[in-house]
N, C-alpha and C. Protein backbone atom coordinates (compact mmCIF):
# COMPACT_ATOMS: atom_id res chain seq x y z
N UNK A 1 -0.18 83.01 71.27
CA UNK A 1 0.83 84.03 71.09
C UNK A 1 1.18 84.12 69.61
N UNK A 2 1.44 85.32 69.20
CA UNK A 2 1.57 85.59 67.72
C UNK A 2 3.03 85.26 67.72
N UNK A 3 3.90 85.34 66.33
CA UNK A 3 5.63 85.54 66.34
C UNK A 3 6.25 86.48 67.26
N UNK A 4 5.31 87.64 67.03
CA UNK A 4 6.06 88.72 68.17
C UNK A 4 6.54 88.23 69.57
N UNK A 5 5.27 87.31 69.95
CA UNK A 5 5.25 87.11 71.22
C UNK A 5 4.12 87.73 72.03
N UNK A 6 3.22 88.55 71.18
CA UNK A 6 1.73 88.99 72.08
C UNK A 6 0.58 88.00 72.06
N UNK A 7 0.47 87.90 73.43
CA UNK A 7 -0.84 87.14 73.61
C UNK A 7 -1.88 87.70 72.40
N UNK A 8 -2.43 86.48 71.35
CA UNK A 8 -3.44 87.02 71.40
C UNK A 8 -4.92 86.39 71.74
N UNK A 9 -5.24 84.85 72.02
CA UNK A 9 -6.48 84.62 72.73
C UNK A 9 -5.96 83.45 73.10
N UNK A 10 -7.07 83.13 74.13
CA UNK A 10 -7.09 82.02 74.88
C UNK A 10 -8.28 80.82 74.70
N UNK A 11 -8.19 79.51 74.27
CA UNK A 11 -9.33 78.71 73.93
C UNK A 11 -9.40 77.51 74.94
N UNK A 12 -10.46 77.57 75.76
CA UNK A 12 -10.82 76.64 76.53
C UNK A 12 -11.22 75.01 76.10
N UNK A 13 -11.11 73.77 77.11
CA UNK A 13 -11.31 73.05 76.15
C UNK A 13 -12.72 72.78 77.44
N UNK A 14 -13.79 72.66 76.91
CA UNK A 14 -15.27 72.54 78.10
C UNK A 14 -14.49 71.21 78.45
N UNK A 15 -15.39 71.34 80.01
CA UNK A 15 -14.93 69.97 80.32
C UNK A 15 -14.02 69.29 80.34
N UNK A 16 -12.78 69.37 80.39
CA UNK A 16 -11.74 69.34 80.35
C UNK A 16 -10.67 70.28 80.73
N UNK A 17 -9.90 70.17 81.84
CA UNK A 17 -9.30 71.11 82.51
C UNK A 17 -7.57 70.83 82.36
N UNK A 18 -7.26 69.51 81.98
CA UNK A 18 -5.77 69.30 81.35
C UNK A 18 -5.64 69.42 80.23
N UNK A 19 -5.52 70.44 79.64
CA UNK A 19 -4.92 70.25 78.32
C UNK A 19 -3.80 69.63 77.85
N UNK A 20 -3.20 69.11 76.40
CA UNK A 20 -2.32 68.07 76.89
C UNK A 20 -1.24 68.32 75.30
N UNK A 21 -1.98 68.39 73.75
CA UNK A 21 -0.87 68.24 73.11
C UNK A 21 -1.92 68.77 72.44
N UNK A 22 -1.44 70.44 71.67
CA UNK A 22 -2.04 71.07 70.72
C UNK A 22 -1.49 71.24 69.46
N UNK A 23 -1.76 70.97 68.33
CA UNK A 23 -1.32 70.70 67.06
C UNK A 23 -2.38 71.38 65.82
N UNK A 24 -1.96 71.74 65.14
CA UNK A 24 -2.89 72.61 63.66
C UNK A 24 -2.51 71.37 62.87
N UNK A 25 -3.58 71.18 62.39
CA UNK A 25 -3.60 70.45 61.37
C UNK A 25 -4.68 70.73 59.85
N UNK A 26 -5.45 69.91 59.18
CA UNK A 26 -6.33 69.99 58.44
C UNK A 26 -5.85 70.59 57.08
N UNK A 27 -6.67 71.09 56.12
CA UNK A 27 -6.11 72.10 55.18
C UNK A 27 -5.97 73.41 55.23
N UNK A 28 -4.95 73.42 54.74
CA UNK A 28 -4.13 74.91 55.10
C UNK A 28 -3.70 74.88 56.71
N UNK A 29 -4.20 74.03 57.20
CA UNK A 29 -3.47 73.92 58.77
C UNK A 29 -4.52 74.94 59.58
N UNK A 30 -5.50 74.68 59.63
CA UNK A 30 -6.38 76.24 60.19
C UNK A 30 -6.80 75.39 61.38
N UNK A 31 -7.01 74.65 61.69
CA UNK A 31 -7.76 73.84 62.61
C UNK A 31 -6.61 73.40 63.74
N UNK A 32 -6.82 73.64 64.95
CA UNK A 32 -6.23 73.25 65.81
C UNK A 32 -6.96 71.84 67.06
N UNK A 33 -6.21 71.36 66.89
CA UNK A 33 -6.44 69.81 67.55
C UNK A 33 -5.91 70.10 69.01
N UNK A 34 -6.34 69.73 70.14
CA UNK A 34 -5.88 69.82 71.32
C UNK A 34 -6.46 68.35 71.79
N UNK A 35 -5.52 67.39 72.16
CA UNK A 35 -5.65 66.45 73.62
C UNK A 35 -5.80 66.65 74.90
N UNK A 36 -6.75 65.97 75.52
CA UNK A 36 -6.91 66.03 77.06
C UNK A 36 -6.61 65.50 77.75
N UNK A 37 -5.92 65.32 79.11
CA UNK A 37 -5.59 64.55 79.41
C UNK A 37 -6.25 64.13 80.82
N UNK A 38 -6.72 62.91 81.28
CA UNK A 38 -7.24 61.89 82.59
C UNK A 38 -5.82 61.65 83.52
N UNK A 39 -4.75 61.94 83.27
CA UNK A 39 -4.07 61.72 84.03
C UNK A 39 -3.84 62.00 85.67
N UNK A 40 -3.97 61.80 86.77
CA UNK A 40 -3.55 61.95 87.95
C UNK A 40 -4.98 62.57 88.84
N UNK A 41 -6.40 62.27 87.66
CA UNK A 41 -7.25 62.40 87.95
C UNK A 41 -8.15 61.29 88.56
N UNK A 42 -8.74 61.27 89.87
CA UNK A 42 -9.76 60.66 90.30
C UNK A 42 -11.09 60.03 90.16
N UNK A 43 -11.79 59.72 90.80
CA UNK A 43 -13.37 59.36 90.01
C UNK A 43 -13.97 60.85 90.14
N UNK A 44 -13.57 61.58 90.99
CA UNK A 44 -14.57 62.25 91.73
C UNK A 44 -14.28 63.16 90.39
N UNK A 45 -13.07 63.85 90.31
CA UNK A 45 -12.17 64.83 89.39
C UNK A 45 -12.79 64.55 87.84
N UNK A 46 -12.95 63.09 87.57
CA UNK A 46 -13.63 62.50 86.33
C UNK A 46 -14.89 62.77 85.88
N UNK A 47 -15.22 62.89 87.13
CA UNK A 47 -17.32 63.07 87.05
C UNK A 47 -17.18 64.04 86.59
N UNK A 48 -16.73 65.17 87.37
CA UNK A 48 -16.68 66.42 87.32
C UNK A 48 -16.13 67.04 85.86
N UNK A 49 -15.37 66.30 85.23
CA UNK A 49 -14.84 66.93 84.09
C UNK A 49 -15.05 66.07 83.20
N UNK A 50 -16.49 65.70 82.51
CA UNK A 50 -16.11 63.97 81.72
C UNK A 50 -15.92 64.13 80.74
N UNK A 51 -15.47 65.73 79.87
CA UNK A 51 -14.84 65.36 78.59
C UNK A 51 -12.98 65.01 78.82
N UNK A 52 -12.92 64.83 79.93
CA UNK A 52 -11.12 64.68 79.78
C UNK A 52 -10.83 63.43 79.32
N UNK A 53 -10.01 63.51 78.76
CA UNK A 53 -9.54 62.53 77.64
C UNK A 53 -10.17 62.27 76.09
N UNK A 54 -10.41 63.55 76.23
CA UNK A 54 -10.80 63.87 74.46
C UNK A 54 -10.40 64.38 73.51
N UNK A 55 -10.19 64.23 72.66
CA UNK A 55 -10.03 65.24 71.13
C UNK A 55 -10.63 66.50 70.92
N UNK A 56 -10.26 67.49 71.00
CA UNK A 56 -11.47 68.50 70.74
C UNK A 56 -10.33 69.61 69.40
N UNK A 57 -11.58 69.89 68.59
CA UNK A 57 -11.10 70.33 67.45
C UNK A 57 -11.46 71.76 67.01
N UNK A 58 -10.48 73.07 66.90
CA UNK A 58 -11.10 74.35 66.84
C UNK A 58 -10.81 75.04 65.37
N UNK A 59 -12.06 74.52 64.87
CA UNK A 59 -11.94 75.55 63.40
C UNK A 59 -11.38 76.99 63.26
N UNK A 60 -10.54 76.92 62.24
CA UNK A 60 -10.76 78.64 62.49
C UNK A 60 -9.93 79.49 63.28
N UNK A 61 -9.20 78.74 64.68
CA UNK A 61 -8.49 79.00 65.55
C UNK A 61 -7.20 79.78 65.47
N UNK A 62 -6.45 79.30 64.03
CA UNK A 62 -5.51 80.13 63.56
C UNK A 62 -4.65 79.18 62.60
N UNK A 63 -3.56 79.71 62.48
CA UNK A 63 -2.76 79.12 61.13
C UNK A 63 -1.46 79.02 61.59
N UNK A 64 -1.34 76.79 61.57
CA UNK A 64 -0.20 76.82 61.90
C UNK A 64 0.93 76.54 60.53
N UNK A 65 2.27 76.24 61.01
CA UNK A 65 3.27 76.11 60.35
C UNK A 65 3.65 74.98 59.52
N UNK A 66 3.75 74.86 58.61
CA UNK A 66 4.02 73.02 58.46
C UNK A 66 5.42 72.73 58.64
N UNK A 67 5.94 71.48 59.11
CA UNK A 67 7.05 70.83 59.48
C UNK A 67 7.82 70.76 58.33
N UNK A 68 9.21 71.16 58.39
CA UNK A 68 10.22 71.08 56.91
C UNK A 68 10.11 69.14 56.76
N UNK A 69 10.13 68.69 56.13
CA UNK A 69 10.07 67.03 55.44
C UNK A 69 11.83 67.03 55.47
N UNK A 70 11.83 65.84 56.14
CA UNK A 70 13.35 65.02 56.38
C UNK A 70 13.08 63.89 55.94
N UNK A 71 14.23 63.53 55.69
CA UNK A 71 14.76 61.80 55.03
C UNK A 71 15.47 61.32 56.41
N UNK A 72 15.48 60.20 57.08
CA UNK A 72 16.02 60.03 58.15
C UNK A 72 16.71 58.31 57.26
């Protein structure tokens, strides 16, 4: 979703059907990082999906925000 609020695409992660914690990172922040998650999944559910519990990394994907820096 853009600021407006319009969808604008959707990125699958193969093999992996929980997605879990998506984050931009890299330089300039262009790259988006998504976690997978094995949770509440089976052997059978596992076979079937054996990238879950992976890192998967999408160049290009879009441009995130960087976090304001605090002193705690």
């Amino acid at each position: 979703y853009g600021p407006d609020g319009v969808f604008i695409d959707a990125i699958e992660t193969p093999d992996a059907p929980q997605s879990s914690c998506p984050a931009f990172g890299g330089p300039g922040l262009t790259t988006l990082y998504v976690t997978t998650a094995l949770e509440h999944m089976d052997d059978e559910a596992r076979a079937k999906h054996p990238a879950s519990g992976q890192l998967f990394a999408f160049p290009g994907a879009g441009k995130g925000l960087a976090e304001p820096q605090v002193l705690i």
